[in-house]
C-alpha atoms as a PDB file:
ATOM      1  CA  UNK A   1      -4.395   4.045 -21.343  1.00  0.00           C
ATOM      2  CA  UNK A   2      -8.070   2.047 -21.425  1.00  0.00           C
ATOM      3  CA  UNK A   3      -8.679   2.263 -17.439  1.00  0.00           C
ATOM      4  CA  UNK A   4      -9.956  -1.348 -17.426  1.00  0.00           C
ATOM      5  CA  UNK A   5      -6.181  -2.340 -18.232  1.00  0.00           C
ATOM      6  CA  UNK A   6      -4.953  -0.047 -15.373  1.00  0.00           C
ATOM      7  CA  UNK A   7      -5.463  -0.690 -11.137  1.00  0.00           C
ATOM      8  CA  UNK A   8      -4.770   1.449  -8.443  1.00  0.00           C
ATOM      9  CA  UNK A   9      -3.512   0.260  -5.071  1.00  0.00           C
ATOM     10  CA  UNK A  10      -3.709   1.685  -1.631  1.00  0.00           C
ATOM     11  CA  UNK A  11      -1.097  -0.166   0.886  1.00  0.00           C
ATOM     12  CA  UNK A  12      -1.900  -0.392   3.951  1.00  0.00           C
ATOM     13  CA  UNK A  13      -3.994   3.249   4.851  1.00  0.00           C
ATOM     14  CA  UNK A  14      -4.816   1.991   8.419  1.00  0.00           C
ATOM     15  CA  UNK A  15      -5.362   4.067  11.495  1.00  0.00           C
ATOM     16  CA  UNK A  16      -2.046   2.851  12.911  1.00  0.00           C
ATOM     17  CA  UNK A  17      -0.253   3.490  10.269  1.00  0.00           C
ATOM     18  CA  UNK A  18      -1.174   7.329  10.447  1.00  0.00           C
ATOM     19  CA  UNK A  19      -2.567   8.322  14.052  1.00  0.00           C
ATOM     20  CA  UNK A  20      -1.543   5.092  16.108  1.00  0.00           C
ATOM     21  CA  UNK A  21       1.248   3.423  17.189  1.00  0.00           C
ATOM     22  CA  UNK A  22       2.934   3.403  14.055  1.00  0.00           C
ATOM     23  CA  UNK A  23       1.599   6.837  12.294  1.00  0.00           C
ATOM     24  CA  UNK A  24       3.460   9.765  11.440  1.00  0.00           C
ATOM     25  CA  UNK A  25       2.675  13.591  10.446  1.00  0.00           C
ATOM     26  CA  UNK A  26       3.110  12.669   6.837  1.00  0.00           C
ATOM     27  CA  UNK A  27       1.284   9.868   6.653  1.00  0.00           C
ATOM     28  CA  UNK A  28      -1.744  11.957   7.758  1.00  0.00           C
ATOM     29  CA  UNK A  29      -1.053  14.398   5.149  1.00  0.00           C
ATOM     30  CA  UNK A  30      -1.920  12.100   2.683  1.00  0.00           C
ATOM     31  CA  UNK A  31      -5.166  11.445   3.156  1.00  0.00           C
ATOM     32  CA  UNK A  32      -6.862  14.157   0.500  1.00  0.00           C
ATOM     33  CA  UNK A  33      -4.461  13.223  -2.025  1.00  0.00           C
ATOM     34  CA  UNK A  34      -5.438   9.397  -1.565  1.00  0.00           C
ATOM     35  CA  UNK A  35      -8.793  10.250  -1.405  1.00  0.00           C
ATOM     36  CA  UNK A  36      -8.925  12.303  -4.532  1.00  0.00           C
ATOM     37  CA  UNK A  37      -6.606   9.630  -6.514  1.00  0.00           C
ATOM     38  CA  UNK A  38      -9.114   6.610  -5.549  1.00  0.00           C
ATOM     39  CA  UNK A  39     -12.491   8.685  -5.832  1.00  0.00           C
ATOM     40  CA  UNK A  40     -11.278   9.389  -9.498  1.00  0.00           C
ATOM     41  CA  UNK A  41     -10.058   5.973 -10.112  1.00  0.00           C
ATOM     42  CA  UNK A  42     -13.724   4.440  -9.004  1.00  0.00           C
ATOM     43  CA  UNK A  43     -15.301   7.435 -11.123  1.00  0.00           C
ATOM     44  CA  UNK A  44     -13.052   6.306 -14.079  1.00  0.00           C
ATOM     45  CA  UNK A  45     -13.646   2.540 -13.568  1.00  0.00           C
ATOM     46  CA  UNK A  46     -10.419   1.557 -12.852  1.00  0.00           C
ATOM     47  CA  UNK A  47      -9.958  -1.223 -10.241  1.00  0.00           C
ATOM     48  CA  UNK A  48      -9.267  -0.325  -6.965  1.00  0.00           C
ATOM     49  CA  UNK A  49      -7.251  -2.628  -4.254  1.00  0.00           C
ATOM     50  CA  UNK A  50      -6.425  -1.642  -0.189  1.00  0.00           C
ATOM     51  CA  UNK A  51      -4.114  -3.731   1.737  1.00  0.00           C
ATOM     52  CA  UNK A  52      -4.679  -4.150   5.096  1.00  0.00           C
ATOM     53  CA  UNK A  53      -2.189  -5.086   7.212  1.00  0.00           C
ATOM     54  CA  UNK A  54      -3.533  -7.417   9.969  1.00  0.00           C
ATOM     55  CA  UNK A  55      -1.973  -9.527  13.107  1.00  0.00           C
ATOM     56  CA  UNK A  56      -3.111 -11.268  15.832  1.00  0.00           C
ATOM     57  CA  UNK A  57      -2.374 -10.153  19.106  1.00  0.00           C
ATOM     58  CA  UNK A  58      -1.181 -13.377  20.649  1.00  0.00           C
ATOM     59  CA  UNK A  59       0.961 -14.320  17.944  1.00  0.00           C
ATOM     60  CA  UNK A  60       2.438 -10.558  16.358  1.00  0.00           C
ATOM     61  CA  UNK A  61       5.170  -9.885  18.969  1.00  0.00           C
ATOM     62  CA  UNK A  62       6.465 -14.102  18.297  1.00  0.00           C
ATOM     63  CA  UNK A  63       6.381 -13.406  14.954  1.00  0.00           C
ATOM     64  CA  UNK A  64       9.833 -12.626  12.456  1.00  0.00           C
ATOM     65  CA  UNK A  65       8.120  -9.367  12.145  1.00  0.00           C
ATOM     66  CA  UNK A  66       7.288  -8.567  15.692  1.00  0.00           C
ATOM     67  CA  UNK A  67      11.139  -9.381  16.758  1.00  0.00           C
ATOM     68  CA  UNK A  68      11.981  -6.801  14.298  1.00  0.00           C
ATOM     69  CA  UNK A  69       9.667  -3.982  14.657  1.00  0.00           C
ATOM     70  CA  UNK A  70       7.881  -4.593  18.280  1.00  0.00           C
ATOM     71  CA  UNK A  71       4.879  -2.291  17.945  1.00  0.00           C
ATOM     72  CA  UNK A  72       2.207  -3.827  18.378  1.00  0.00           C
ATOM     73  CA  UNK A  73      -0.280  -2.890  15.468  1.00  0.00           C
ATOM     74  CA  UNK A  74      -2.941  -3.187  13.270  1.00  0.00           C
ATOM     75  CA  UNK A  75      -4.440  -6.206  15.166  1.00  0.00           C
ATOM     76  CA  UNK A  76      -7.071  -8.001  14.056  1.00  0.00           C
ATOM     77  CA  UNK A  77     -10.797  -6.250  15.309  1.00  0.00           C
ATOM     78  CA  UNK A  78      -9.308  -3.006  16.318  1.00  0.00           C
ATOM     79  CA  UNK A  79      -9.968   0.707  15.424  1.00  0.00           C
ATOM     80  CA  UNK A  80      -5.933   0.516  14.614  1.00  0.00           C
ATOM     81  CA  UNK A  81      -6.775  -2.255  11.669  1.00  0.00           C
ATOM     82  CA  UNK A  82      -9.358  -0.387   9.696  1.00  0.00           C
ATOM     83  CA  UNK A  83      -8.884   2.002   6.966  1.00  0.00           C
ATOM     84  CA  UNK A  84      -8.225   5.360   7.843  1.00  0.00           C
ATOM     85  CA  UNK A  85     -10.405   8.257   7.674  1.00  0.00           C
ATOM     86  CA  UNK A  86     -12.832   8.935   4.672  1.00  0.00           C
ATOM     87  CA  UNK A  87     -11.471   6.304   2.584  1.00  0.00           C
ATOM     88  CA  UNK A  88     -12.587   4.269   4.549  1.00  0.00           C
ATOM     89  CA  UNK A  89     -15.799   4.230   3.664  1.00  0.00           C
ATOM     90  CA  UNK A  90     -14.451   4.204  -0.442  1.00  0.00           C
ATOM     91  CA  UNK A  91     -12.823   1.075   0.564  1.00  0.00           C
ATOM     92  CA  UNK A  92     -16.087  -0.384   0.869  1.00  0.00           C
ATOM     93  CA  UNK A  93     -16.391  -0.046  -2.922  1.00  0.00           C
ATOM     94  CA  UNK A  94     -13.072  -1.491  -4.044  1.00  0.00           C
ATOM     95  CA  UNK A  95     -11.063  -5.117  -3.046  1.00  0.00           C
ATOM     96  CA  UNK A  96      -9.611  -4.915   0.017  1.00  0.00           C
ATOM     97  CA  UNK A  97      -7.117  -8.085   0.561  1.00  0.00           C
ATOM     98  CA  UNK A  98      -6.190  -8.470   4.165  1.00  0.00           C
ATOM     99  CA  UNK A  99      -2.827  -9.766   4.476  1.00  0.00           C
ATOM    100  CA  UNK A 100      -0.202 -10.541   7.760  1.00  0.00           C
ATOM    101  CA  UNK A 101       3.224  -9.366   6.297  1.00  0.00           C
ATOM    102  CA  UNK A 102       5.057  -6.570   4.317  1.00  0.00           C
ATOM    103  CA  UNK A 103       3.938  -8.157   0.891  1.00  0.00           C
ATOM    104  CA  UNK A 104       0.877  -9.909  -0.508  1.00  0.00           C
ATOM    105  CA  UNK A 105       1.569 -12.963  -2.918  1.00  0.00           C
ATOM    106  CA  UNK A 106      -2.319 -12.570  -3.302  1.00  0.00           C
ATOM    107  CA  UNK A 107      -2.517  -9.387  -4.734  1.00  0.00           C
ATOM    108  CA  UNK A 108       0.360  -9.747  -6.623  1.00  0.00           C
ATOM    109  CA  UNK A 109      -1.542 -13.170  -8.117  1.00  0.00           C
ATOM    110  CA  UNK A 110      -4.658 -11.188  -8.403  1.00  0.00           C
ATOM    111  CA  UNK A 111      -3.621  -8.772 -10.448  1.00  0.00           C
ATOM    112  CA  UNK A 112      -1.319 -11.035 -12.975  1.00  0.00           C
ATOM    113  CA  UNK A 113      -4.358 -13.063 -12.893  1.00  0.00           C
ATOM    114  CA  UNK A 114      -6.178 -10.453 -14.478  1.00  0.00           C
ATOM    115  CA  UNK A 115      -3.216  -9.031 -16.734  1.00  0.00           C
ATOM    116  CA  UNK A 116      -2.991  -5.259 -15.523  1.00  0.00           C
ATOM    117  CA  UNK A 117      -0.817  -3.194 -18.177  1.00  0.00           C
ATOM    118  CA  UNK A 118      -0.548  -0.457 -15.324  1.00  0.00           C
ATOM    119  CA  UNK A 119      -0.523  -0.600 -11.601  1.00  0.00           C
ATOM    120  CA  UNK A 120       0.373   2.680  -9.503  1.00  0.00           C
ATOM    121  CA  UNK A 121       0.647   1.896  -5.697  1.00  0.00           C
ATOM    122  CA  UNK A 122       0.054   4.450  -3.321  1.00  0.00           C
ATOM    123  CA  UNK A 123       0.220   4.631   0.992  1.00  0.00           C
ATOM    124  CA  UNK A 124       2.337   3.836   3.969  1.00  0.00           C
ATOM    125  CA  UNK A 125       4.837   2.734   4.909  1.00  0.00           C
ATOM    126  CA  UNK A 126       7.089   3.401   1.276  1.00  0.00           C
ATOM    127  CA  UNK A 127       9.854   1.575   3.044  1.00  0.00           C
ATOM    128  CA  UNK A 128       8.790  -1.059   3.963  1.00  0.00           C
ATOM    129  CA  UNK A 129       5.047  -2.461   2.864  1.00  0.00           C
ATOM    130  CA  UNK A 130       5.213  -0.371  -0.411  1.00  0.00           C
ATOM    131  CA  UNK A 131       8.377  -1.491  -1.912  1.00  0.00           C
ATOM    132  CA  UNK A 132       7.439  -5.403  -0.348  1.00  0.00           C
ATOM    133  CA  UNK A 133       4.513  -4.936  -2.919  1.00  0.00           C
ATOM    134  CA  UNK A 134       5.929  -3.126  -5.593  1.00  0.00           C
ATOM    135  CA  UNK A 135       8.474  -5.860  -6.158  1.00  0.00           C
ATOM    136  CA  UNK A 136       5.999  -8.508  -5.931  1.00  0.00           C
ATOM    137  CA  UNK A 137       4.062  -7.142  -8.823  1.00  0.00           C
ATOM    138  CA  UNK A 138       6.872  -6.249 -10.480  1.00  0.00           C
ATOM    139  CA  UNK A 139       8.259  -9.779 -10.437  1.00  0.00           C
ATOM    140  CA  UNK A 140       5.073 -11.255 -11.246  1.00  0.00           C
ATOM    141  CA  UNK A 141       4.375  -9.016 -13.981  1.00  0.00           C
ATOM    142  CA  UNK A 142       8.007  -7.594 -15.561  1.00  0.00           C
ATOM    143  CA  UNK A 143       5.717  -6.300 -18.375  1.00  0.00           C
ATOM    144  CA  UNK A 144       3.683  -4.439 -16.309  1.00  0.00           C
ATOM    145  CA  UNK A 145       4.371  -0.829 -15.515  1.00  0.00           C
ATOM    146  CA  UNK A 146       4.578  -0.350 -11.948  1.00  0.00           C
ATOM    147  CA  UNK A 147       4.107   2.964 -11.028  1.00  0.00           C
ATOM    148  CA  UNK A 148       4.826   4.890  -7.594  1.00  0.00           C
ATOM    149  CA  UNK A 149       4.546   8.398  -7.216  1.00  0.00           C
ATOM    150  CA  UNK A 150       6.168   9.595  -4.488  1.00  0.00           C
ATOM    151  CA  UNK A 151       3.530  12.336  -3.173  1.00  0.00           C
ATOM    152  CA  UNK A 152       1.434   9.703  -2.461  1.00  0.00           C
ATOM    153  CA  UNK A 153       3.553   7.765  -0.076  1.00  0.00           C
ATOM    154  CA  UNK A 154       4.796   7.839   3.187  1.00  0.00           C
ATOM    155  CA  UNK A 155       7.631   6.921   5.849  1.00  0.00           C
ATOM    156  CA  UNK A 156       7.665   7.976   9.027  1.00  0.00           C
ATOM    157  CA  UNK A 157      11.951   7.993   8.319  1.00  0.00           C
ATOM    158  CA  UNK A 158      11.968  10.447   5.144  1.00  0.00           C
ATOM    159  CA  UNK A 159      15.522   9.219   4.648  1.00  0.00           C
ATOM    160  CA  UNK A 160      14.517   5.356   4.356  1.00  0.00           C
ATOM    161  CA  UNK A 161      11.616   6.543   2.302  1.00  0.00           C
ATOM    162  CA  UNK A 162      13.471   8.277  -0.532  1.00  0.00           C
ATOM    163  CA  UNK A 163      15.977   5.582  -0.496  1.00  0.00           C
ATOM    164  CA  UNK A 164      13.216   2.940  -0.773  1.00  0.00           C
ATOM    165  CA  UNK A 165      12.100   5.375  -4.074  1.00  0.00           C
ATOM    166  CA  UNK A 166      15.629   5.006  -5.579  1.00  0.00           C
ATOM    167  CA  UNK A 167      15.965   1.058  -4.804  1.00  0.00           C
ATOM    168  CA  UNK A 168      12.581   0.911  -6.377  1.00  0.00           C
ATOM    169  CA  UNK A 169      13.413   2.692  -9.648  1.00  0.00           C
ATOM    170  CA  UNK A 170      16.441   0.717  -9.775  1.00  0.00           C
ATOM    171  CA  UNK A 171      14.429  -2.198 -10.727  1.00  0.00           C
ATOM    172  CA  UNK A 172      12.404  -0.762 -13.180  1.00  0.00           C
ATOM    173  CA  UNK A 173       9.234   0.265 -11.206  1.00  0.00           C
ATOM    174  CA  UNK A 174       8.321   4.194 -12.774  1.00  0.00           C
ATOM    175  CA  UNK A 175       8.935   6.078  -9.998  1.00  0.00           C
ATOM    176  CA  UNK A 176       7.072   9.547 -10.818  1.00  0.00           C
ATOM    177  CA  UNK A 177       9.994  12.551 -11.203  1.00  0.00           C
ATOM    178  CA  UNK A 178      13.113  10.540 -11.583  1.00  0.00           C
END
């Protein structure tokens, strides 16, 4: 596949998400498989997007979100809102879209805009921010192949996560291995 027709996505690879208030072993455990996937998507000149999850502290825990899951996290100007580890500093070389809820319409418009053939979507948390996107693209682009593969996402409930994988290959998003 040309590699200017193809984008990779990192959801949400924030510090919370894998050492703070929200982070989990396997989250962690990610990190040189992310690294590796991006650092040869840049090498290959593929587009690269992060997500970054971001609230504001006096308005999170009032939020539809917040009265669901009340953990406070990835606020806005905190260590816990920036990209985790090494890839952070990668990030710096890619689009990073900042958005304040499980999915981003903006992504999702930014990369029909530019009429992707392939997007794979990798990160945290599969249940919950990387299904919310993989539907949005999916949805916005039906032609598009979607593709998740699921050692490079994580849930800090393996159960939710695998069932998030099924739901998602349901609707037509290539789920690697199934």
């Amino acid at each position: 596949m040309d590699t200017l027709n193809r984008a990779l996505v990192v959801i949400d690879y924030q510090n919370d998400f894998v050492i703070g208030s929200m982070g989990c072993a396997d989250a962690l455990a990610l990190e040189p498989l992310i690294f590796d996937k991006v650092s040869e998507a840049i090498d290959n000149g593929e587009d690269v997007y992060f997500t970054r999850d971001t609230h504001k502290a006096d308005e999170y825990m009032e939020s539809a979100e917040g009265r669901k899951y009340p953990v406070m996290h990835c606020i806005e100007g905190t260590d816990g809102c920036e990209i985790f580890g090494r890839l952070r500093r990668l990030s710096t070389e890619c689009n990073v879209i900042t958005k304040d809820t499980y999915g981003s319409v903006d992504l999702a418009k930014r990369l029909q805009a530019l009429g992707y053939a392939e997007v794979e979507l990798c990160g945290v948390v599969t249940n919950i921010c990387v299904i919310a996107n993989a539907i949005l693209i999916k949805t916005l682009m039906p032609e598009c192949n979607v593709v998740v593969n699921p050692d490079l996402v994580a849930s800090g409930d393996r159960e939710l996560g695998e069932s998030a994988l099924n739901v998602m290959a349901s609707l037509g998003i290539t789920v690697l291995g199934r």
